[in-house]
Protein backbone atom coordinates (compact mmCIF):
# COMPACT_ATOMS: atom_id res chain seq x y z
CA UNK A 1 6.78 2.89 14.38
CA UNK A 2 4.61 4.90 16.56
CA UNK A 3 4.08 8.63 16.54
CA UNK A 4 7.31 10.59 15.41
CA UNK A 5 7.24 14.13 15.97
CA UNK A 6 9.91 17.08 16.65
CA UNK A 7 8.96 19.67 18.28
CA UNK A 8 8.94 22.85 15.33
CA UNK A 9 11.44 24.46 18.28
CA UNK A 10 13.56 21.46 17.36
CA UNK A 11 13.56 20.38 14.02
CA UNK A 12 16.26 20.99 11.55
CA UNK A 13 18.73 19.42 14.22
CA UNK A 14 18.93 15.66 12.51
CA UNK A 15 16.62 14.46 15.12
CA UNK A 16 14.36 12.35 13.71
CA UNK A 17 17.03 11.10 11.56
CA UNK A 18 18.52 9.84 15.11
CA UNK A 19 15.29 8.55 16.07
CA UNK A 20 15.19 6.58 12.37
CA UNK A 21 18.57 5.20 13.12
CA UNK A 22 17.67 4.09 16.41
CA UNK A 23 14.52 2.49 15.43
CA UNK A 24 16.52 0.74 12.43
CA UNK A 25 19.15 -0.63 14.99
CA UNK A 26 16.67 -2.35 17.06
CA UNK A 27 14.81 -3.68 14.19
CA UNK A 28 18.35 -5.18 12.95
CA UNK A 29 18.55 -6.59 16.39
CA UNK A 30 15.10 -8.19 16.62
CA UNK A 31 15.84 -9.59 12.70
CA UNK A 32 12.82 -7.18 11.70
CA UNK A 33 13.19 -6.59 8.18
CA UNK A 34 11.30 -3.81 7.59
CA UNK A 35 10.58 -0.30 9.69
CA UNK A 36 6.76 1.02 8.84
CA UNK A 37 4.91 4.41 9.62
CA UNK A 38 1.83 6.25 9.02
CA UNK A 39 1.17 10.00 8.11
CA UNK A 40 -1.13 12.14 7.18
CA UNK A 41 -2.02 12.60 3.24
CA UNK A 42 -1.93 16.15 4.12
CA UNK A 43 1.26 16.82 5.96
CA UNK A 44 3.39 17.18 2.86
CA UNK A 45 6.70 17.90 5.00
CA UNK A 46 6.88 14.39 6.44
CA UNK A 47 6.43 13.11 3.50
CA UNK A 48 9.76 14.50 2.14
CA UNK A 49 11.38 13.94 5.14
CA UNK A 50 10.56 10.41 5.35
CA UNK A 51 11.22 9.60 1.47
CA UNK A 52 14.97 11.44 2.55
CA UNK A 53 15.25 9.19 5.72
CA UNK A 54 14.73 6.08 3.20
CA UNK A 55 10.99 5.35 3.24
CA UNK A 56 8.69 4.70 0.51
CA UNK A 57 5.11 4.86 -0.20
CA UNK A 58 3.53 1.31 0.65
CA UNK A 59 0.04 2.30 0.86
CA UNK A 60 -3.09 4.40 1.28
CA UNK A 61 -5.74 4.38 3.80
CA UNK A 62 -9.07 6.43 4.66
CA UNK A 63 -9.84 6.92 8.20
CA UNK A 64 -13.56 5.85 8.76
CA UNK A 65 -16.23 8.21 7.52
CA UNK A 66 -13.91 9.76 4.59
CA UNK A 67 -14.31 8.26 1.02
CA UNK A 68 -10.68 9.56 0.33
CA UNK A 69 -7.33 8.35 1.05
CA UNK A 70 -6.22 10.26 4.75
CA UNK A 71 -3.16 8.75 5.36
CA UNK A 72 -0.19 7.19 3.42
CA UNK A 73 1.56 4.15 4.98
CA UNK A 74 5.58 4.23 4.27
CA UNK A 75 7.90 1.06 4.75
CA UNK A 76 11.80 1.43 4.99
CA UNK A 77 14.06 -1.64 4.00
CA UNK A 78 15.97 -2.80 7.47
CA UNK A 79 19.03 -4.96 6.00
């Protein structure tokens, strides 16, 4: 997956949960067997979102020029 943001305005309204579920339906469709997304180490509230939406820590990265992990990469289980 790309970029998945709500909009503060709109969050709390199971959207991204919709956009999951899309995402997940398609991947079933192409016989994808996994979903995958980055965030930022630092954006604590996706993390818990995503971990609630099914996702689980696969990895972490450091953008170029830090010498610390910036961004965790989270995979989700399509069956």
């Amino acid at each position: 997956l790309g970029k998945l943001c709500v909009a503060p305005s709109h969050q709390r309204l199971g959207l991204a949960r919709h956009l999951i579920t899309h995402a997940e339906s398609r991947a079933r469709a192409l016989h994808l067997g996994q979903l995958e997304l980055q965030t930022r180490v630092e954006l604590l509230d996706n993390h818990a979102t995503f971990r609630a939406l099914g996702f689980h820590e696969y990895a972490r990265t450091a953008h170029a020029g830090f010498d610390r992990p910036t961004s965790i990469t989270l995979r989700k289980t399509v069956a």
